[in-house]
N, C-alpha and C. Protein backbone atom coordinates (compact mmCIF):
# COMPACT_ATOMS: atom_id res chain seq x y z
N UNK A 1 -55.12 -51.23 69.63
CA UNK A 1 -55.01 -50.18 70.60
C UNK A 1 -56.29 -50.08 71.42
N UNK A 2 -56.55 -51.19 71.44
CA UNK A 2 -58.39 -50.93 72.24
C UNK A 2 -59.32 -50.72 71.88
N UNK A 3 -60.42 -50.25 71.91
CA UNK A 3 -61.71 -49.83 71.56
C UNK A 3 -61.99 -48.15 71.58
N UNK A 4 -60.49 -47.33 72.11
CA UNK A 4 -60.84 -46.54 72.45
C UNK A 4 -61.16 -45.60 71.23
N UNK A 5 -61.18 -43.95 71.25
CA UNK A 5 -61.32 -43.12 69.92
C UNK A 5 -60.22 -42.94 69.03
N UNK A 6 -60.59 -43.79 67.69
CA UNK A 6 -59.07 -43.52 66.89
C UNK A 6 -59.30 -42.14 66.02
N UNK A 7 -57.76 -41.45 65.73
CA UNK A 7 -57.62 -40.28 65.38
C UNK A 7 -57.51 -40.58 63.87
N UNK A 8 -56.92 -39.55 62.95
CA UNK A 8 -56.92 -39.61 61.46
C UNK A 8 -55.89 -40.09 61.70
N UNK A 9 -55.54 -41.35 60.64
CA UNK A 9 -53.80 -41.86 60.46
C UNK A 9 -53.60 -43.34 61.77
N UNK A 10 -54.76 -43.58 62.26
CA UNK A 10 -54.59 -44.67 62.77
C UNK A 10 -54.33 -44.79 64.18
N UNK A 11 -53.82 -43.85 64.45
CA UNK A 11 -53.39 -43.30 65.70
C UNK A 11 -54.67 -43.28 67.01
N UNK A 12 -54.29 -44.14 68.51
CA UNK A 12 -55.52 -43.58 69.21
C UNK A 12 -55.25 -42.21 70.34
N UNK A 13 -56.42 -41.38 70.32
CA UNK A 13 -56.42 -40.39 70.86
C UNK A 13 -55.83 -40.81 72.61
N UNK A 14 -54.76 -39.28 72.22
CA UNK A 14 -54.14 -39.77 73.61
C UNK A 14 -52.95 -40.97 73.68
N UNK A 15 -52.54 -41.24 72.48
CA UNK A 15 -51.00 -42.40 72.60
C UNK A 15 -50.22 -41.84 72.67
N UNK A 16 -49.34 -42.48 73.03
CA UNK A 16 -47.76 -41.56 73.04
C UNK A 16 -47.28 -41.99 72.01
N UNK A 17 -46.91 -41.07 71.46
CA UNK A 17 -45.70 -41.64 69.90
C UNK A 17 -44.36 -41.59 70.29
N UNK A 18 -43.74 -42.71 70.34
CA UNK A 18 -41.94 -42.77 70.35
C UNK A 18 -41.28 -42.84 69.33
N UNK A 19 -40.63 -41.94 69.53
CA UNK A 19 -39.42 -41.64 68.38
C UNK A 19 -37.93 -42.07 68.59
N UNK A 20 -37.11 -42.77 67.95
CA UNK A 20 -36.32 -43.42 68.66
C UNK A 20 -35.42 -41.95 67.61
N UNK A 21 -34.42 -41.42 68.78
CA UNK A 21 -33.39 -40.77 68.53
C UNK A 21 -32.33 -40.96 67.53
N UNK A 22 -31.48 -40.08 66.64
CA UNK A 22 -30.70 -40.75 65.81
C UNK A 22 -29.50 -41.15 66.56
N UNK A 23 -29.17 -42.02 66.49
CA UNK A 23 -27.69 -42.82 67.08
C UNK A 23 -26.94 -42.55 66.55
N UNK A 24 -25.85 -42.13 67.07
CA UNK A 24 -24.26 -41.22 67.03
C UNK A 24 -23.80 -42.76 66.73
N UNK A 25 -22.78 -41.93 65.97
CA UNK A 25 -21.56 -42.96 64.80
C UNK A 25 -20.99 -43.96 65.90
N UNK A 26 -21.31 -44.89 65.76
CA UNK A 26 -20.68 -45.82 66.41
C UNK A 26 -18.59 -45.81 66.73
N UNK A 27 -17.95 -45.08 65.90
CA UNK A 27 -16.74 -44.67 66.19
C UNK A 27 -16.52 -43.78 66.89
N UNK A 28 -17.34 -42.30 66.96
CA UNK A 28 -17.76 -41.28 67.70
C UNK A 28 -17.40 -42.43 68.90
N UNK A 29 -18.62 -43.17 69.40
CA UNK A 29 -18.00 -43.28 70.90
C UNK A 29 -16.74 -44.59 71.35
N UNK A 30 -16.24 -44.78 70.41
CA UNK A 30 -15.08 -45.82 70.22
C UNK A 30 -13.97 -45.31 69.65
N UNK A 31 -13.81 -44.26 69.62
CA UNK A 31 -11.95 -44.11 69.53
C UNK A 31 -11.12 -44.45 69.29
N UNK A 32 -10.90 -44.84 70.91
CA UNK A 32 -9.83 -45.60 71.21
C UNK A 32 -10.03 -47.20 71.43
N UNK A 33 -11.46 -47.92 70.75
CA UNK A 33 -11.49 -48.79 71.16
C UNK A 33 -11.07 -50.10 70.30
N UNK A 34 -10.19 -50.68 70.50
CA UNK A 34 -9.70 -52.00 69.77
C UNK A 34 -10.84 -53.33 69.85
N UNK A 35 -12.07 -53.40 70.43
CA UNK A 35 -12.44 -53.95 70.46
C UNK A 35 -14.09 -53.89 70.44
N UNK A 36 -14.29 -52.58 69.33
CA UNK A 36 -15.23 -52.46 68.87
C UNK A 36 -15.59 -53.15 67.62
N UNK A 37 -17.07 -52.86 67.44
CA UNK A 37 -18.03 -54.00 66.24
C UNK A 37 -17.89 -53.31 65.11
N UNK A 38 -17.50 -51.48 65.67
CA UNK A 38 -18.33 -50.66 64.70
C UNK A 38 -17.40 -50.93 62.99
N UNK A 39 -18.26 -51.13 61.92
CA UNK A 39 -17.45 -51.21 60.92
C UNK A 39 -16.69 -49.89 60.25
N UNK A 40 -15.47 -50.32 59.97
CA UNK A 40 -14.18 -48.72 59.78
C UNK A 40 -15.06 -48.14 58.61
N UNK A 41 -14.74 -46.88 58.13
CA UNK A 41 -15.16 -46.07 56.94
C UNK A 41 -14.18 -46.74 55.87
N UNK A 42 -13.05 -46.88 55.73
CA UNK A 42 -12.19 -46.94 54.38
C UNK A 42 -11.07 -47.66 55.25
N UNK A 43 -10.62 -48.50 54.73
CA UNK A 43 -9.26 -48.66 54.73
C UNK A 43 -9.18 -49.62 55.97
N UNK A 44 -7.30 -49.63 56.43
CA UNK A 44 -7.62 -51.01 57.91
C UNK A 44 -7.92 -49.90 58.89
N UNK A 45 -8.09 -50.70 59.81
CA UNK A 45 -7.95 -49.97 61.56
C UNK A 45 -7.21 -48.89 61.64
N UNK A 46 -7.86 -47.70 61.96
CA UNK A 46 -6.99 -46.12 62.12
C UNK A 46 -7.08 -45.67 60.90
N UNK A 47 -6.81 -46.17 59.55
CA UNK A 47 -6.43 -45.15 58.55
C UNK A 47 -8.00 -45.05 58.13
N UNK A 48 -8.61 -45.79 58.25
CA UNK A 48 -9.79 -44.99 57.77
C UNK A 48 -10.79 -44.16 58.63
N UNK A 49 -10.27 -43.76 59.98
CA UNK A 49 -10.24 -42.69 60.89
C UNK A 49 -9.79 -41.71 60.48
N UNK A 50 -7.96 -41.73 60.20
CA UNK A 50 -7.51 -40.66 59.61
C UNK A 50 -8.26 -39.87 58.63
N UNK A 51 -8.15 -40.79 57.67
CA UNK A 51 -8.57 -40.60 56.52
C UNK A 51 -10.33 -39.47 56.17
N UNK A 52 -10.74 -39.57 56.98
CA UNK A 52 -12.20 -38.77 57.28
C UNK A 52 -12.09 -37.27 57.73
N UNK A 53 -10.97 -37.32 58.41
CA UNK A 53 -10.62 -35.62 58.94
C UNK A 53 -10.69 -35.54 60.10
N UNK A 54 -11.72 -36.53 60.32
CA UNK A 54 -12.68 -35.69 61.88
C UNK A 54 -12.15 -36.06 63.20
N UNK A 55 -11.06 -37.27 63.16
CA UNK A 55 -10.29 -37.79 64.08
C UNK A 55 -9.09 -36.59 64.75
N UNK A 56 -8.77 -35.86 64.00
CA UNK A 56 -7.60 -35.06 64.70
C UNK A 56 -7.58 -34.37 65.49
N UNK A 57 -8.80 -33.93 66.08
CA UNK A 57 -8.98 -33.34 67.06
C UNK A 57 -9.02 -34.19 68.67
N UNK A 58 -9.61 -35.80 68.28
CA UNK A 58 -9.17 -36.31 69.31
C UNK A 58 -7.72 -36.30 70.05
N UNK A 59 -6.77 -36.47 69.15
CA UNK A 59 -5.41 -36.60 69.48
C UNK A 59 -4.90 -35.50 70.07
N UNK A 60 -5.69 -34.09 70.04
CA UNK A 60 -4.79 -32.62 70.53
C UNK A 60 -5.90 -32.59 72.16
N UNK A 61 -6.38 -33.62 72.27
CA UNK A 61 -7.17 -33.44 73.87
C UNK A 61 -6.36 -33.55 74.85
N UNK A 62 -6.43 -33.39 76.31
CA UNK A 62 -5.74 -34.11 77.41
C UNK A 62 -6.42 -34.98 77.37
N UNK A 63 -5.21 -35.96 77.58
CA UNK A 63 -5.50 -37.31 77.89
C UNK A 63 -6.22 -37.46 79.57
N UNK A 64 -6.96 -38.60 79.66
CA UNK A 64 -8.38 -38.83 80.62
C UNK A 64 -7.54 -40.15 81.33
N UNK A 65 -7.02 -39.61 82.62
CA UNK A 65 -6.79 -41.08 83.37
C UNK A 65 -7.97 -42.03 84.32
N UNK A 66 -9.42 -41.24 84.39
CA UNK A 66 -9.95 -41.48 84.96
C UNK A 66 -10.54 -41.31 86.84
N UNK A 67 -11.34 -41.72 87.26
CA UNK A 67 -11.30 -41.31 89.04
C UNK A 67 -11.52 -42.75 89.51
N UNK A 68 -11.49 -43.99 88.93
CA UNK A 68 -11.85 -45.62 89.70
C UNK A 68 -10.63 -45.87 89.97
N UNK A 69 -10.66 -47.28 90.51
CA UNK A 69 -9.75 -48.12 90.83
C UNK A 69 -9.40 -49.30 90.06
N UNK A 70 -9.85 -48.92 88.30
CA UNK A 70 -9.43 -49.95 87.66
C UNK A 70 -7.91 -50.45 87.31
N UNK A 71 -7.36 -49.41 87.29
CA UNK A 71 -5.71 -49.83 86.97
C UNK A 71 -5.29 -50.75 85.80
N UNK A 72 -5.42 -49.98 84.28
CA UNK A 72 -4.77 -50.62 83.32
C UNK A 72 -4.33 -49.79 82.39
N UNK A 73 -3.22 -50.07 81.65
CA UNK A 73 -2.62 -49.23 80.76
C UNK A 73 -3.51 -49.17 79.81
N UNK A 74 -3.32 -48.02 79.25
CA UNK A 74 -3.87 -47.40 78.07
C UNK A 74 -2.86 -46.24 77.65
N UNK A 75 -3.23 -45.54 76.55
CA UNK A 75 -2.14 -45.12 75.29
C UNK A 75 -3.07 -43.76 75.31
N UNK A 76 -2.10 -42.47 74.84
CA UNK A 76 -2.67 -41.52 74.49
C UNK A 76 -1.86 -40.73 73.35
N UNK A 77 -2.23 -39.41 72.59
CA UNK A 77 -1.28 -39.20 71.95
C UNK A 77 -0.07 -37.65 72.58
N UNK A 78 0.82 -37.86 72.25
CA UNK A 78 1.18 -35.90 72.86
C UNK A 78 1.83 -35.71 71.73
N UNK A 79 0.83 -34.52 71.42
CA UNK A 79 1.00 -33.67 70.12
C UNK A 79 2.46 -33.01 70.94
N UNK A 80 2.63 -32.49 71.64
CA UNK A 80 4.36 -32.24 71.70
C UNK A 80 5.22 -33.21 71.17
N UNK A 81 5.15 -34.28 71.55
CA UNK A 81 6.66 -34.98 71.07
C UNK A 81 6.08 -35.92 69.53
N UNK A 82 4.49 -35.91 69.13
CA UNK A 82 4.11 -36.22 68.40
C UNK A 82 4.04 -38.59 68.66
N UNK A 83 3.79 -38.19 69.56
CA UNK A 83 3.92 -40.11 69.59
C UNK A 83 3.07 -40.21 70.97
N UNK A 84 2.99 -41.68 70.59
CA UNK A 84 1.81 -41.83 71.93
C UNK A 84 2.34 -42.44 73.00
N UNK A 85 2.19 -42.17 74.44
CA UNK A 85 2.88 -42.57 75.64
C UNK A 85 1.59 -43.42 76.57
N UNK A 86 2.65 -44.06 77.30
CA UNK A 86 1.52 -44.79 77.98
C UNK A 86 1.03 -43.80 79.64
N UNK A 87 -0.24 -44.51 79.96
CA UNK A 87 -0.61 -43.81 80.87
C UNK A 87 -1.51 -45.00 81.69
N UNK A 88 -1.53 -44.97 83.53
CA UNK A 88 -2.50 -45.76 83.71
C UNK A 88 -3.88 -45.10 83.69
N UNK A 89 -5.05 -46.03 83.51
CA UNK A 89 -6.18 -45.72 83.01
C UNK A 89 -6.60 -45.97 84.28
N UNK A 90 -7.67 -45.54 85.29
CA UNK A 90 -8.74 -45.47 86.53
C UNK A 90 -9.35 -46.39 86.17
N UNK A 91 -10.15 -46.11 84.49
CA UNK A 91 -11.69 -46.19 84.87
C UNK A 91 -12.46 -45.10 85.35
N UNK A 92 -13.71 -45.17 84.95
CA UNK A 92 -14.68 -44.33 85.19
C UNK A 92 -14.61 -42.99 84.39
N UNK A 93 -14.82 -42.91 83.11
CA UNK A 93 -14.53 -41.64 82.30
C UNK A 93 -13.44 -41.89 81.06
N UNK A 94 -13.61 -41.21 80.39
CA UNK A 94 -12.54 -41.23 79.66
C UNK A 94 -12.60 -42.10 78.55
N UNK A 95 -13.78 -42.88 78.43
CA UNK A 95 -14.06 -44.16 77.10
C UNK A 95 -14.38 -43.42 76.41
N UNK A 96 -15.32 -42.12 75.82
CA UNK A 96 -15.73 -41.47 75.21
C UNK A 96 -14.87 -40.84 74.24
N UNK A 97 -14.99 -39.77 73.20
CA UNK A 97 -14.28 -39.43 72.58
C UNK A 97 -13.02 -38.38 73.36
N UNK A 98 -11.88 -39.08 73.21
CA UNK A 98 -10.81 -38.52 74.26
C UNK A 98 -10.04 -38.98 73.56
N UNK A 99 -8.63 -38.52 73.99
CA UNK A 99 -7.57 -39.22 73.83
C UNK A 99 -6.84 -40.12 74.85
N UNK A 100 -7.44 -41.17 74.62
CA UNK A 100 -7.42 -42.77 75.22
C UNK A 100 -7.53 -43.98 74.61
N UNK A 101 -6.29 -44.76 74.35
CA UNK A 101 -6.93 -45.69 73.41
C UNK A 101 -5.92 -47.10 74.46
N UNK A 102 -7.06 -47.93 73.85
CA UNK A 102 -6.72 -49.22 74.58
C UNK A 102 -5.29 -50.04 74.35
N UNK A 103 -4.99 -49.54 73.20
CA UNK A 103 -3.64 -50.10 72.71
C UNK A 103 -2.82 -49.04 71.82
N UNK A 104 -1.21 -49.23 71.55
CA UNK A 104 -0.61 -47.99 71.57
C UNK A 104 -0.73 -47.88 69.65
N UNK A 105 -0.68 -48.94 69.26
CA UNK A 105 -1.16 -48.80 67.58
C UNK A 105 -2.61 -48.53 66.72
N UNK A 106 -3.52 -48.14 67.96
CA UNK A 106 -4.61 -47.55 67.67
C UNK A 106 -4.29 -46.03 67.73
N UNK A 107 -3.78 -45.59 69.29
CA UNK A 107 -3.21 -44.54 69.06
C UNK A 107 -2.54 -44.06 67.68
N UNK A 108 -1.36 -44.54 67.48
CA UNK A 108 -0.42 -44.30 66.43
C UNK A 108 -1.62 -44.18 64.99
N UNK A 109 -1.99 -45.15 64.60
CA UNK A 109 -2.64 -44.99 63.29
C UNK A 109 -3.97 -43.96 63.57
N UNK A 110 -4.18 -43.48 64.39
CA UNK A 110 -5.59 -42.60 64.47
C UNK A 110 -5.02 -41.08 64.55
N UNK A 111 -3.44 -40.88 65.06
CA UNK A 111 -3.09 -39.62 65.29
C UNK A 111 -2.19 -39.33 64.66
N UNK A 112 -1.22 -40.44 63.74
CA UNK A 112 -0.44 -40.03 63.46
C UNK A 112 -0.39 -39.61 62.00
C-alpha cells in the first residue's frame, strides 16, 4: 500500500475498504428461468421451488409482458383457472421475480 501511514490491523490511513454485498439467491432472480446455473434446493426442476414455500407468491402476481420489441412466448400462472397460459413477452422487465417463465412446465411445477 505504499510508504504511506499504516493504521492498527494493517490497514493504510485513508483506504477505502470494500465490502462486497451479500448476493441474493440466485433463484430469487431466476424464476422463471429454464436456463439458469443456479443449483435447485431439493428435488428436480420446480419441486424443489415448491417445496421451500417461498415460491407461491410468485404465481398470485400479474403477469409482466414487458415495454420492448422482443416478441417471444413465455408462460405465466392464473391463479383463477389455476394453470398457466401463454402470453407474448416484450422484453425489457419482467425477468425478475414475477410471474413469467420461459417455458410452460416451469410454470406448472413452480405453481402448481
Amino acid at each position: 500500500m505504499g510508504g504511506g501511514p499504516v493504521q492498527a490491523g494493517g490497514q493504510a490511513r485513508g483506504a477505502i475498504q470494500v465490502f462486497a454485498a451479500p448476493r441474493p439467491e440466485p433463484r430469487a432472480l431466476q424464476a422463471g428461468s429454464a436456463d439458469s446455473e443456479a443449483p435447485l434446493q431439493e428435488g428436480t426442476e420446480g419441486q424443489g421451488l415448491r417445496q421451500t414455500g417461498r415460491w407461491a407468491d410468485v404465481c398470485h402476481l400479474p403477469p409482466i409482458k414487458g415495454v420492448c420489441n422482443y416478441k417471444r412466448e413465455r408462460w405465466f400462472f392464473d391463479p383463477k383457472t389455476k394453470s398457466c397460459k401463454s402470453l407474448i413477452f416484450m422484453g425489457c422487465g419482467g425477468y425478475n421475480i414475477n410471474n413469467n417463465f420461459e417455458r410452460k412446465w416451469l410454470c406448472e411445477r413452480t405453481c402448481r
